[in-house]
Protein backbone atom coordinates (compact mmCIF):
# COMPACT_ATOMS: atom_id res chain seq x y z
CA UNK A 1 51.84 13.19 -10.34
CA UNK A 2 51.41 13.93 -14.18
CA UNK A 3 48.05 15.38 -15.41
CA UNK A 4 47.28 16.75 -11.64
CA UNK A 5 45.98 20.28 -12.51
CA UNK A 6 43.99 18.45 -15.90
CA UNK A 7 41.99 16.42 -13.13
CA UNK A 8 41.58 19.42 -11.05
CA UNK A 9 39.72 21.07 -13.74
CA UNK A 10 37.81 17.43 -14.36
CA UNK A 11 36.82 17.67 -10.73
CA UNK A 12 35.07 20.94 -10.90
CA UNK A 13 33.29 19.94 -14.22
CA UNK A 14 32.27 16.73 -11.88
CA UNK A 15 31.37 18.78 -8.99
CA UNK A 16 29.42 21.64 -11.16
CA UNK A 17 27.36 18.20 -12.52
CA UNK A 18 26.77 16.96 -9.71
CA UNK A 19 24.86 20.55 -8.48
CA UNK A 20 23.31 20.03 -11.27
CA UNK A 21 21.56 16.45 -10.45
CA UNK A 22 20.70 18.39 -7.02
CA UNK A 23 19.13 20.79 -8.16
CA UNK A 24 16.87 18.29 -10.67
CA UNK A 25 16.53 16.22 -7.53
CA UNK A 26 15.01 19.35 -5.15
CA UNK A 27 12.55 20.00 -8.20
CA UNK A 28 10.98 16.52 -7.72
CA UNK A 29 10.65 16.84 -4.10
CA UNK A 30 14.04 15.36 -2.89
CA UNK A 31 15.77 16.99 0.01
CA UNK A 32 13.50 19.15 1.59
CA UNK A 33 14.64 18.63 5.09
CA UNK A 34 17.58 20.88 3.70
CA UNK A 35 15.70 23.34 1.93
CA UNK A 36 17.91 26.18 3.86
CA UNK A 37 20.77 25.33 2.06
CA UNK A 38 21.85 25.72 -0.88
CA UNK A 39 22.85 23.08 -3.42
CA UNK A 40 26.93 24.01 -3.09
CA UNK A 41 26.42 23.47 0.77
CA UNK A 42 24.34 20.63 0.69
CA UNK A 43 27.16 18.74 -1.48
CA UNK A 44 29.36 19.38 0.64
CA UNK A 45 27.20 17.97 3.45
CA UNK A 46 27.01 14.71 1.17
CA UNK A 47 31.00 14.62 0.62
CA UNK A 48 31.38 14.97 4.73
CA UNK A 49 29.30 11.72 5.11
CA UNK A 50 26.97 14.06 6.99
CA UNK A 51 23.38 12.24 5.47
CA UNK A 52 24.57 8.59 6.38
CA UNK A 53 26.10 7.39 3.45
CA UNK A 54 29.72 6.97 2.90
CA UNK A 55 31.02 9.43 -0.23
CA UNK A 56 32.93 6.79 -2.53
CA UNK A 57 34.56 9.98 -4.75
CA UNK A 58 35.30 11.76 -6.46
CA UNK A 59 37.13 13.42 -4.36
CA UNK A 60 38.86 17.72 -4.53
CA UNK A 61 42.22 16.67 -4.09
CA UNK A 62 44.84 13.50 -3.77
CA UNK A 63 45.86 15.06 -0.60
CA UNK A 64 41.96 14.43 0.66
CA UNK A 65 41.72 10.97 -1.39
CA UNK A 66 44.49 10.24 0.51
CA UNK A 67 42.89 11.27 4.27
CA UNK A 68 39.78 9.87 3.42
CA UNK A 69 41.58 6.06 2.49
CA UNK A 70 43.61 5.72 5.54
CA UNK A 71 45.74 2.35 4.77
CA UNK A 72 44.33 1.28 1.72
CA UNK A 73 46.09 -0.63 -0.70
CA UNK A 74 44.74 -1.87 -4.22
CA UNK A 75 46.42 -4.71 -5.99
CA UNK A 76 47.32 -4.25 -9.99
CA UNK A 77 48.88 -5.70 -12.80
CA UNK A 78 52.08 -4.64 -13.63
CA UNK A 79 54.48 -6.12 -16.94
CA UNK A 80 52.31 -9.62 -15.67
CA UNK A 81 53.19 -9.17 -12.52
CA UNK A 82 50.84 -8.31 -9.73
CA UNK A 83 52.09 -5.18 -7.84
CA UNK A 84 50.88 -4.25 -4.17
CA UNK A 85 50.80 0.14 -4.93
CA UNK A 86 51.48 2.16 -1.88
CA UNK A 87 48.84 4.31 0.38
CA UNK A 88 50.19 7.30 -1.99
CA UNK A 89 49.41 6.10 -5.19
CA UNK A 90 46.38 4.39 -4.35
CA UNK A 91 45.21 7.39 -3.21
CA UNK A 92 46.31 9.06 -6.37
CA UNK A 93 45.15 6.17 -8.56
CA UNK A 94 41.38 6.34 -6.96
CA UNK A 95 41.40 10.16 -7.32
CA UNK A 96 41.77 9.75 -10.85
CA UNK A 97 39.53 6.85 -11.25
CA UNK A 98 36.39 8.57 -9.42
CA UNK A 99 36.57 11.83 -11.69
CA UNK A 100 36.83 9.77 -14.80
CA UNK A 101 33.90 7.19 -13.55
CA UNK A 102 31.78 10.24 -13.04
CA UNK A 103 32.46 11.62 -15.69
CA UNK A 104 31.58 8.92 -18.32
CA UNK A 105 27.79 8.97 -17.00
CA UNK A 106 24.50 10.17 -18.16
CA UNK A 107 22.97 13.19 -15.87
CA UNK A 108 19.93 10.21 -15.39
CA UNK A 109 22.66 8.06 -13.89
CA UNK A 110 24.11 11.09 -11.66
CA UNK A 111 20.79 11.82 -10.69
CA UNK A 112 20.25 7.77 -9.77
CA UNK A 113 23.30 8.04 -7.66
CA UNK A 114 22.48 11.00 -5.82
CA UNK A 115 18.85 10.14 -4.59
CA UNK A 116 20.13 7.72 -2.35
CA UNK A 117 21.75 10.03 -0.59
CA UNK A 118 18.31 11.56 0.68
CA UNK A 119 17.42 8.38 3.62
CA UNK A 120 14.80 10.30 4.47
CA UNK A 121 12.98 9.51 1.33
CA UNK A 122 14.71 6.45 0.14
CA UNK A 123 15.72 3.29 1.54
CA UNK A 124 18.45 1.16 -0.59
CA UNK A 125 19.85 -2.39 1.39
CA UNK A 126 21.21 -5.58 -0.02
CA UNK A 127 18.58 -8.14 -0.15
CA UNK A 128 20.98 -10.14 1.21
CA UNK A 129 21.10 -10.22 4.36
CA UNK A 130 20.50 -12.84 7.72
CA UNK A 131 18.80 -11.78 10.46
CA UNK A 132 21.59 -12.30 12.32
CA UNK A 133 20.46 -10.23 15.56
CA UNK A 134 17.62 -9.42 17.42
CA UNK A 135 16.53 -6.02 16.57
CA UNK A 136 16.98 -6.47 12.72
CA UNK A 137 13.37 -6.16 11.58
CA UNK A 138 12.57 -3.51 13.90
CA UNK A 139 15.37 -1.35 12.27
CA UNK A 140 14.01 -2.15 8.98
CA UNK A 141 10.34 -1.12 10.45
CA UNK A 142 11.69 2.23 11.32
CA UNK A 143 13.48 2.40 8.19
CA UNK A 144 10.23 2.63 6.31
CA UNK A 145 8.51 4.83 9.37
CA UNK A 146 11.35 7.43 8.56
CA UNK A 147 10.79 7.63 4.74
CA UNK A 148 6.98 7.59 4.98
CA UNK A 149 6.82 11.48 4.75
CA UNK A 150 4.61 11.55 7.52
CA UNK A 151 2.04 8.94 6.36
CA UNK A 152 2.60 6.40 8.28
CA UNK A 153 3.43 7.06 12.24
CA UNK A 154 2.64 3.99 14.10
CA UNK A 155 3.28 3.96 17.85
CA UNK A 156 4.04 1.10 20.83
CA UNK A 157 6.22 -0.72 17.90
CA UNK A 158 8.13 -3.66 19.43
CA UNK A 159 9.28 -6.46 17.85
CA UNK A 160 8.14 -10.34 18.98
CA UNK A 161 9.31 -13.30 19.04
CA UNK A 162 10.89 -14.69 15.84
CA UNK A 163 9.59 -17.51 14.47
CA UNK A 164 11.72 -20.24 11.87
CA UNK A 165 11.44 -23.01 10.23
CA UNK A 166 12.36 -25.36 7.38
CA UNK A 167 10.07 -25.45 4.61
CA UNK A 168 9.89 -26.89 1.12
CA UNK A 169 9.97 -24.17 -1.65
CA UNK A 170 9.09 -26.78 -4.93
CA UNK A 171 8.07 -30.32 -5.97
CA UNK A 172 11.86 -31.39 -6.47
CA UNK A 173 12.40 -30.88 -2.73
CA UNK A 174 13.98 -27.63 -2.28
CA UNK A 175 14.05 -26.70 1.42
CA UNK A 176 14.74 -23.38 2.78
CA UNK A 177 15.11 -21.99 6.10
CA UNK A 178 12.35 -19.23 6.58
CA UNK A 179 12.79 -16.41 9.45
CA UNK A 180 9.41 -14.58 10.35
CA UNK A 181 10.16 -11.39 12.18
CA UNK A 182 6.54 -10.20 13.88
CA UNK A 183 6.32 -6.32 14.45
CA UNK A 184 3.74 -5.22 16.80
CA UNK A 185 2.34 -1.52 16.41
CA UNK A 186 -0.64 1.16 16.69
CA UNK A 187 -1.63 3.22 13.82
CA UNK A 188 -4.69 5.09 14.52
CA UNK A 189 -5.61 3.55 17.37
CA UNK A 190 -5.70 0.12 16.23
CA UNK A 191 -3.20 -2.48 16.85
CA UNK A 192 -2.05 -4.31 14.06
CA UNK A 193 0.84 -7.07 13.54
CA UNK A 194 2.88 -7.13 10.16
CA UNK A 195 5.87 -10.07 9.80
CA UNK A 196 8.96 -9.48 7.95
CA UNK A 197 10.57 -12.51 6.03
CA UNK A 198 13.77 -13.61 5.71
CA UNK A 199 14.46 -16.64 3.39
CA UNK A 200 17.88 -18.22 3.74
CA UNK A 201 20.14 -15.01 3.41
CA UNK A 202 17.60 -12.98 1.80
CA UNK A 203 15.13 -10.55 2.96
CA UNK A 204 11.39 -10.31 1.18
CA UNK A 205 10.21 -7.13 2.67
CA UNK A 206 7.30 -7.54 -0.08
CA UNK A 207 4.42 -9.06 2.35
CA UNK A 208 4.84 -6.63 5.76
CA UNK A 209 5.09 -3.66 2.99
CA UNK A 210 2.40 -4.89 1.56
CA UNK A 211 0.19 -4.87 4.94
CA UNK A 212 1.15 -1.14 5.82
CA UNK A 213 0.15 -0.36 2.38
CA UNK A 214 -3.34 -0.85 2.67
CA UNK A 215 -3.60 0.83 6.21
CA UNK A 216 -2.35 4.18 4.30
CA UNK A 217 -4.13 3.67 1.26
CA UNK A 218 -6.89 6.62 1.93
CA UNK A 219 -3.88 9.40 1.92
CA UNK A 220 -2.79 8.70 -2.07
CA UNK A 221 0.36 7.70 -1.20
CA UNK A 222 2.09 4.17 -1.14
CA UNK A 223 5.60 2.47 -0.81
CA UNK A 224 6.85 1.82 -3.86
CA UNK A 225 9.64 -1.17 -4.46
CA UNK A 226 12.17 -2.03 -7.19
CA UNK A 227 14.53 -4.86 -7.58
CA UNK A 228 18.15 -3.74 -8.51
CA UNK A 229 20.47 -6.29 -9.10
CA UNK A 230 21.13 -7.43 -5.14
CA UNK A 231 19.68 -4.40 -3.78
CA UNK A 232 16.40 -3.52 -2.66
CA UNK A 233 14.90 0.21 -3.43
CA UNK A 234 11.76 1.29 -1.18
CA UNK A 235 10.36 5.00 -1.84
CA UNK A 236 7.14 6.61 -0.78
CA UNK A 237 5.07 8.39 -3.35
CA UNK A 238 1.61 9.00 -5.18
CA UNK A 239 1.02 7.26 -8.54
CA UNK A 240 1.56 10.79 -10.01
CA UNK A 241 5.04 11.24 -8.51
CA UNK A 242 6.25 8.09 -9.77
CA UNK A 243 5.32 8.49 -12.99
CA UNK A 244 7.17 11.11 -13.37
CA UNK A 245 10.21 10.08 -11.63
CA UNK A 246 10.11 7.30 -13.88
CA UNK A 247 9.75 9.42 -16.72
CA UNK A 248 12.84 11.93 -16.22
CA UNK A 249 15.33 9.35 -15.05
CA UNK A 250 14.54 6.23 -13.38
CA UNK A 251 13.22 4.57 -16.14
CA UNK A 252 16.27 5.57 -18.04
CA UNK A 253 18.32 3.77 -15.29
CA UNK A 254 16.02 0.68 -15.76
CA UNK A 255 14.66 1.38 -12.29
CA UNK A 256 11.50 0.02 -12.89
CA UNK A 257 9.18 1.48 -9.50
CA UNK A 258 6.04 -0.97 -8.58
CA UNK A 259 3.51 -0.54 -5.78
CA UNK A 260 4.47 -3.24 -3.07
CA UNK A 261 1.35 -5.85 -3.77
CA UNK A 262 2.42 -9.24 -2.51
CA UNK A 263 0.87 -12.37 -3.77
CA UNK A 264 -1.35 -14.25 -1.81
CA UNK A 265 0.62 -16.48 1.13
CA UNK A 266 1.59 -19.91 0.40
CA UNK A 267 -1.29 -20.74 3.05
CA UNK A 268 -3.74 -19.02 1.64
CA UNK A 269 -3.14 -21.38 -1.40
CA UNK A 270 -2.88 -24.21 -0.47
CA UNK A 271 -6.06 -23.83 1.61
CA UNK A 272 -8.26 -23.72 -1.37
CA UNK A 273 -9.27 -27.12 -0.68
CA UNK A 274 -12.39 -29.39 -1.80
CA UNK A 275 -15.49 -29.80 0.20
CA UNK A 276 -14.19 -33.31 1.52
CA UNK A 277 -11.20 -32.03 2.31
CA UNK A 278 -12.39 -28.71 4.09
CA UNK A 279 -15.01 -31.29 6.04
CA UNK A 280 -11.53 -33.38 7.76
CA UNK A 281 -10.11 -30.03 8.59
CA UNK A 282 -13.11 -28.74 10.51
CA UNK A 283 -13.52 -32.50 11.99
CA UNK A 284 -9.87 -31.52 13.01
CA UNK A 285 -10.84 -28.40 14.43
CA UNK A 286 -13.76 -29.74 16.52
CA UNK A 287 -11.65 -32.26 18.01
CA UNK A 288 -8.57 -29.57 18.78
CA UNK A 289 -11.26 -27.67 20.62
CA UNK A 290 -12.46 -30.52 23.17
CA UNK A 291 -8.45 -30.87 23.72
CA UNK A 292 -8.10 -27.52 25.09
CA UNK A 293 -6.87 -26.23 21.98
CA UNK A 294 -7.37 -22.80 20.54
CA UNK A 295 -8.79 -21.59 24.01
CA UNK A 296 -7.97 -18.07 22.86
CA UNK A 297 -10.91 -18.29 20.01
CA UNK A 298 -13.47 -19.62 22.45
CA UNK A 299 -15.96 -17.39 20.87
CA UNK A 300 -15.38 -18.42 17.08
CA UNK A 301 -17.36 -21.57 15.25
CA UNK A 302 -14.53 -24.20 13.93
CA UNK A 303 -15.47 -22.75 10.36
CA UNK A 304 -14.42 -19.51 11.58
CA UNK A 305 -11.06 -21.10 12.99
CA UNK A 306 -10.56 -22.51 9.48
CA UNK A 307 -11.65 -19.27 7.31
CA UNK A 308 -9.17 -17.29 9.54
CA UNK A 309 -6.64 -19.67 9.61
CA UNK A 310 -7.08 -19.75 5.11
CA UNK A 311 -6.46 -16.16 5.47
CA UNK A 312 -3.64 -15.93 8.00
CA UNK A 313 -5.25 -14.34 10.44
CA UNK A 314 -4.95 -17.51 12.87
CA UNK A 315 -1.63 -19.17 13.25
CA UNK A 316 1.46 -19.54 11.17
CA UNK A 317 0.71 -18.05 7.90
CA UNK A 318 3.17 -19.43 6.01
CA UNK A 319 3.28 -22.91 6.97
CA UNK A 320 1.51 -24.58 3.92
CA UNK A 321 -0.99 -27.67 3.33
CA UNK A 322 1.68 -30.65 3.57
CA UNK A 323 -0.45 -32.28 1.07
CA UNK A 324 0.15 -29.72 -1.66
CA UNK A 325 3.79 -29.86 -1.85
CA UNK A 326 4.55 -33.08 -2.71
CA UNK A 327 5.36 -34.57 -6.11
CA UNK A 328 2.95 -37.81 -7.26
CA UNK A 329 5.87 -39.90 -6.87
CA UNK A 330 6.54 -38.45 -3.31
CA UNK A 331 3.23 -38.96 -2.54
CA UNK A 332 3.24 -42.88 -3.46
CA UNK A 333 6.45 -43.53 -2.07
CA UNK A 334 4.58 -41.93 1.34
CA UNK A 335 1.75 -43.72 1.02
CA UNK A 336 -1.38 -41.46 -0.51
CA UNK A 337 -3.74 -42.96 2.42
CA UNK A 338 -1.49 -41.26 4.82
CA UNK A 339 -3.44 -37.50 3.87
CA UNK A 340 -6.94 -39.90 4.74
CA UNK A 341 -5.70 -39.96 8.50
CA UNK A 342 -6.76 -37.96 11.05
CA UNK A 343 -3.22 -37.04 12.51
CA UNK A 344 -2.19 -35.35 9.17
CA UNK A 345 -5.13 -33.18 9.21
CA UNK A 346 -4.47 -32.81 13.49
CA UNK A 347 -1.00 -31.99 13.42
CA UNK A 348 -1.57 -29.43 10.56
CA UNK A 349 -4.33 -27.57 12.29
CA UNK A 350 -2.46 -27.67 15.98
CA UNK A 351 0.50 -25.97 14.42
CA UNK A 352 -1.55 -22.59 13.99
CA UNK A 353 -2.26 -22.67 17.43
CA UNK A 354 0.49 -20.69 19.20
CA UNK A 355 -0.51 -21.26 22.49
CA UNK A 356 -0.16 -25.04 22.23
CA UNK A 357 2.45 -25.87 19.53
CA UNK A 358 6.13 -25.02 19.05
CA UNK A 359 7.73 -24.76 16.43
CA UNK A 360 11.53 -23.99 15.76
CA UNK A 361 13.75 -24.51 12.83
CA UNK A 362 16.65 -26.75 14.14
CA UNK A 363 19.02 -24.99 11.58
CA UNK A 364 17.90 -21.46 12.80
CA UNK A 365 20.27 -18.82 13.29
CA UNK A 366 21.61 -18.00 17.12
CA UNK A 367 21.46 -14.35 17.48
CA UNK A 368 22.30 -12.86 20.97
CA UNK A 369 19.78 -14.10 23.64
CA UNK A 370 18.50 -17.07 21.90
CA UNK A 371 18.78 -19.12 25.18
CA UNK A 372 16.18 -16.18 26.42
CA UNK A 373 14.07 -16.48 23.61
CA UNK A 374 13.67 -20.06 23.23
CA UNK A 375 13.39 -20.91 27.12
CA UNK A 376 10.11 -17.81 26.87
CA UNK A 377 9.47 -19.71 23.77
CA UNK A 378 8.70 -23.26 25.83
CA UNK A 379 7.23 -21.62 28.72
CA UNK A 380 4.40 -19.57 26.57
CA UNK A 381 3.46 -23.25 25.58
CA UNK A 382 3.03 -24.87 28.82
CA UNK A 383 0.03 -24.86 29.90
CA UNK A 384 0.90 -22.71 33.10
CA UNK A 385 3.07 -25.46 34.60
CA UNK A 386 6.24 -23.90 33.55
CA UNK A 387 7.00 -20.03 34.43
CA UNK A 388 10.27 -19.37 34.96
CA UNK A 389 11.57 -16.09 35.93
CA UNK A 390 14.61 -13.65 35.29
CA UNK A 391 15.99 -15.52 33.16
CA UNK A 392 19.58 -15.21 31.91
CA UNK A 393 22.61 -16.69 29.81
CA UNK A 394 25.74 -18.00 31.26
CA UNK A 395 28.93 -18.23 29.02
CA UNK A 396 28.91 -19.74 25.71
CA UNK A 397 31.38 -22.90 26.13
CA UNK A 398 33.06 -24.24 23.30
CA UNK A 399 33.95 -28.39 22.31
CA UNK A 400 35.02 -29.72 19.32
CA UNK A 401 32.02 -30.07 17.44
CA UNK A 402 29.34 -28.38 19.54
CA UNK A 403 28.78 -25.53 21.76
CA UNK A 404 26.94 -25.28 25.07
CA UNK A 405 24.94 -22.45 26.18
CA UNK A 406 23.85 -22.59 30.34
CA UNK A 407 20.14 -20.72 31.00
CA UNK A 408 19.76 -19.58 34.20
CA UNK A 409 16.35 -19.02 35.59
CA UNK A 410 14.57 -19.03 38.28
CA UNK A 411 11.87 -21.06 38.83
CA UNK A 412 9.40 -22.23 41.94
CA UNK A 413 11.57 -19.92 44.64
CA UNK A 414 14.99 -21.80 42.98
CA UNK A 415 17.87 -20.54 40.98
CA UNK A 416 18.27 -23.04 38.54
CA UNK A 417 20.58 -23.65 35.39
CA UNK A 418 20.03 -25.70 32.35
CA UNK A 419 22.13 -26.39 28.97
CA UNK A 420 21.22 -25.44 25.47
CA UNK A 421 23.57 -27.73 23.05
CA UNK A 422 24.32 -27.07 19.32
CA UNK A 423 26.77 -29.35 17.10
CA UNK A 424 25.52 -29.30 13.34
CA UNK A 425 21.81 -28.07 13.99
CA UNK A 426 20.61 -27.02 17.38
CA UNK A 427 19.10 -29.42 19.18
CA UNK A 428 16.08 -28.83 21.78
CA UNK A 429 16.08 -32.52 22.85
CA UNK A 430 18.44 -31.72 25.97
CA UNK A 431 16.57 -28.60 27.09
CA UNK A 432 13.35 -30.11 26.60
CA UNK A 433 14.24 -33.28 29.28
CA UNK A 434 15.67 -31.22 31.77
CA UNK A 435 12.43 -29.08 32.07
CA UNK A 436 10.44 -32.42 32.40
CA UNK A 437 12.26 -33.44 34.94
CA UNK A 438 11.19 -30.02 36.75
CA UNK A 439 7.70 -30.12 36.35
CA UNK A 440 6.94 -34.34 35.97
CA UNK A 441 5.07 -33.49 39.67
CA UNK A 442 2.21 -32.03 37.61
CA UNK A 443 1.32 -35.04 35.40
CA UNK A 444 2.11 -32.76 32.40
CA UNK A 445 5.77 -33.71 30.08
CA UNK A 446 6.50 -31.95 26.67
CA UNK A 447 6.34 -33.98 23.95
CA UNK A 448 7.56 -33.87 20.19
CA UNK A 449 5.10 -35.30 17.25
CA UNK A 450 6.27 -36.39 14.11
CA UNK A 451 9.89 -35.91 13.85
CA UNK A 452 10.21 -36.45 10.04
CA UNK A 453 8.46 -33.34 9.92
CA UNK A 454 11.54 -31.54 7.38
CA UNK A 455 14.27 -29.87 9.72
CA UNK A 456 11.66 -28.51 11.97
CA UNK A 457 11.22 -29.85 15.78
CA UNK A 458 7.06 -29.43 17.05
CA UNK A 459 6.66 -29.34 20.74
CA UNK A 460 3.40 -29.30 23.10
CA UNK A 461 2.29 -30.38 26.65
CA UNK A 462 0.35 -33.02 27.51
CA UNK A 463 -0.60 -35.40 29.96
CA UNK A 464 0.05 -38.97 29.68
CA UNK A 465 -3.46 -39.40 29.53
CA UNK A 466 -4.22 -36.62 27.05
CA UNK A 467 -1.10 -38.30 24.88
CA UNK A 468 -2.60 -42.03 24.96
CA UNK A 469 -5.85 -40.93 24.16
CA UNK A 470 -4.19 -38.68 20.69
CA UNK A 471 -2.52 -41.72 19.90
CA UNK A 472 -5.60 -44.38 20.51
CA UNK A 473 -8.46 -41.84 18.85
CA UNK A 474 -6.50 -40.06 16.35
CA UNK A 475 -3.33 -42.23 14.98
CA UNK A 476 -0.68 -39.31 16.62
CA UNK A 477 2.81 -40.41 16.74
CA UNK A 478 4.38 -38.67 19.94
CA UNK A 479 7.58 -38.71 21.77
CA UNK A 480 8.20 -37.82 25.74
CA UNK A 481 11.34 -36.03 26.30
CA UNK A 482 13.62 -38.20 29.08
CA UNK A 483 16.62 -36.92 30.52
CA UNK A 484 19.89 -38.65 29.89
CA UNK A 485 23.61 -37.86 30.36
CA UNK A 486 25.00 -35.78 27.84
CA UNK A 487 28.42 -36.82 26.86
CA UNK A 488 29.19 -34.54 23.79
CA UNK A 489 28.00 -37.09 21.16
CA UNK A 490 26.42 -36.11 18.15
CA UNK A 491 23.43 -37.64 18.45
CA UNK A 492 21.91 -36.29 21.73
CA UNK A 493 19.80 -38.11 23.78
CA UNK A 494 17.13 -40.25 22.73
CA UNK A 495 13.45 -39.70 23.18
CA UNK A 496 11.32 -42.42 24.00
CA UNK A 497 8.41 -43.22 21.89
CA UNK A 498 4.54 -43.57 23.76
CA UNK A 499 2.85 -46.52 22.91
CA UNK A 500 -0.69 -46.77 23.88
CA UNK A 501 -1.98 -49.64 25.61
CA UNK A 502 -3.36 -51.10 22.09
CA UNK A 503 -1.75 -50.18 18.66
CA UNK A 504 -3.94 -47.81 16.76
CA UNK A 505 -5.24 -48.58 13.45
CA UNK A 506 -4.30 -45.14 12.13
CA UNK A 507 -0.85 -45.61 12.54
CA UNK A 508 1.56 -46.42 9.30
């Protein structure tokens, strides 16, 4: 162990710099839930992995190196030859490495490093990262509750039902799956309702930020963002603060700190339509309305519907004007006289209403409970004829090339079990038959509309009567969900098409 007592003396120059960047750090602010201590203690509260982060090095001794990396191994090149070093020398080799790391940086870079370690004023997470189970956005919520310094203490928080779907991101087709997270809260004594997106396997924390923003914007302080690499850096402050945080060292670290302002939603966009094409969406609207849609704005005008709906206050936010992201040569090879029908303009306007319409992302993720979620999911859209009650999962059974999920539920006085399948996307079509065949006594069925409609399936309940008359009056192309046998094929079973009595002139 050459050089041992040369990198014990590098390890208190290390330590004594690292005080250092403490005490620089408690002089802006940082820390102050620990302003008994002193800097020596609170490093040593750091190195302990006391303020929830992990202490990478360096580290006092080998002998601690060596505690702290129980089994590790690392992998190195020796005379060409790669050489698997024992738990000793790794230990040993890391020791060194950490001191001389440290050592090589600028006291901005120190100081960089160390602010994380305060989580009560800073948040740092990958951007990448799935919402791969429930609770995920309601940590990150409380993430940003917990560095707000006390401006921003919202109460009743729960977190809804997610909401996905396949969108396109660009003319050349793009398509991405999109994960809305909706957080429910009170913040002085109003209720408000932020969503957190997830795009793929990234998070955009920008918009919900954004929203919580402007409901603290009267005490001087805001979240502020920046973009590092993969990572995503959230801190609370006043415009002064950040200045001058920018000033002594974040700048330096090309940390550049911006006040969360999100763009307008893709919605709000492409609603910034021409007076023709505003006129078809409020004919839409009115004809919605005498369908028993949007019963929960009974009291609004269909121009309100439509202003509210432009500004994401109605509906799915994000879910864009279909017309708008096509390419001219898309929109030939669709036929432009397709965005003249009434149906385009219908189904657009019934997906904003929750009540009546779902819609679910058939390449959505399967977090713990999805059976729950999506069976609550079809029952909030039925029209009162389905209700089921403690409902439950069975055991997740396993084929060759798709899974099975049982529900059980009771429903009517029964205890009754359906299947949820999933091969390569998730597929509702099984689900959606079996609870037809439970409630086809009260002359309402789910149906789907428009199944080209990217990777996303759209639900709603209707009557056959209600159906023909969409299809006659209004050129809708809908499906009726009929139970068949499933025997483990890929393509599940079919759903049969509802022709009207006569063929309607709207449809293609």
């Amino acid at each position: 162990m050459d050089g041992v007592d040369e990198y014990r003396e590098k390890y208190e120059l290390a330590k004594r710099r690292i005080i250092s960047s403490l005490d620089r750090l408690r002089r802006l602010g940082f820390f102050e839930d620990y302003s008994n201590l002193t800097s020596e203690e609170l490093f040593e509260k750091i190195r302990n992995g006391e303020l929830g982060r992990e202490w990478p090095g360096p580290w006092e001794s080998i002998e601690e190196a060596k505690r702290l990396l129980v089994g590790a191994r690392d992998l190195v090149e020796d005379g060409g030859k790669t050489r698997i070093l024992t738990t000793e020398e790794t230990a040993e080799r890391r020791y060194k490495d950490t001191i001389e790391r440290l050592m090589e940086l600028a006291d901005f870079e120190i100081d960089y490093a160390m602010m994380m370690y305060d989580t009560k004023r800073v948040i740092k997470r990958s951007a990448e990262v799935k919402p791969e189970y429930r609770g995920r956005g309601l940590e990150f919520f409380e993430e940003l509750v917990r560095i707000s310094r006390g401006m921003f203490n919202p109460d009743e928080v729960k977190e809804e039902m997610w909401w996905e779907s396949i969108l396109k991101e660009d003319e050349h087709g793009y398509e991405s799956l999109h994960t809305y997270i909706p957080i429910r809260f009170k913040f002085r004594g109003k209720e408000y309702l932020v969503k957190i997106l997830f795009k793929d396997e990234c998070m955009y924390p920008d918009i919900a930020v954004k929203q919580v923003n402007e409901l603290i914007k009267d005490t001087g302080y805001q979240y502020y963002i920046s973009y590092q690499y993969e990572d995503i850096l959230l801190l609370m402050l006043t415009e002064e603060e950040a200045k001058k945080l920018t000033d002594d060292f974040l700048g330096k670290a090309n940390c550049k700190l911006e006040v969360v302002r999100a763009e307008l939603l893709p919605v709000q966009k492409s609603l910034e339509v021409d007076n023709t094409t505003r006129k078809l969406f409020i004919e839409s609207i009115d004809y919605l309305k005498r369908m028993d849609f949007f019963e929960d704005y009974k009291n609004l005008t269909s121009e309100e519907i439509f202003e509210r709906i432009r500004r994401g206050e109605i509906g799915r936010e994000w879910l864009g004007w279909g017309s708008k992201e096509l390419s001219p040569e898309e929109k030939r090879r669709k036929q432009r006289a397709y965005y003249n029908e009434p149906f385009a303009y219908d189904r657009y306007i019934a997906c904003h209403d929750k009540r009546r319409v779902f819609f679910e992302s058939m390449e959505r993720y399967c977090p713990e409970d999805i059976g729950v979620e999506l069976l609550e999911k079809l029952a909030w859209i039925s029209r009162g004829v389905f209700n089921p009650t403690e409902i439950k999962e069975g055991r997740t059974r396993y084929a060759k090339d798709y899974w099975t999920l049982p529900i059980h539920f009771k429903f009517r006085g029964k205890e009754l079990k359906i299947k949820l399948v999933r091969s390569a996307v998730l597929n509702l079509d099984l689900i959606a038959s079996q609870i037809n065949e439970l409630i086809k006594d009260t002359g309402y069925q789910y149906y789907t509309f428009d199944r080209a409609f990217y990777d996303n399936i759209l639900m709603l309940v209707l009557t056959e009567k209600e159906a023909i008359k969409l299809i006659k009056e209004r050129g809708w192309r809908l499906w009726v969900f009929r139970e068949r046998n499933f025997k483990g094929r890929r393509n599940l079973p079919p759903i049969e098409p509802l022709e009207p009595p006569s063929k309607s002139s709207f449809h293609i």
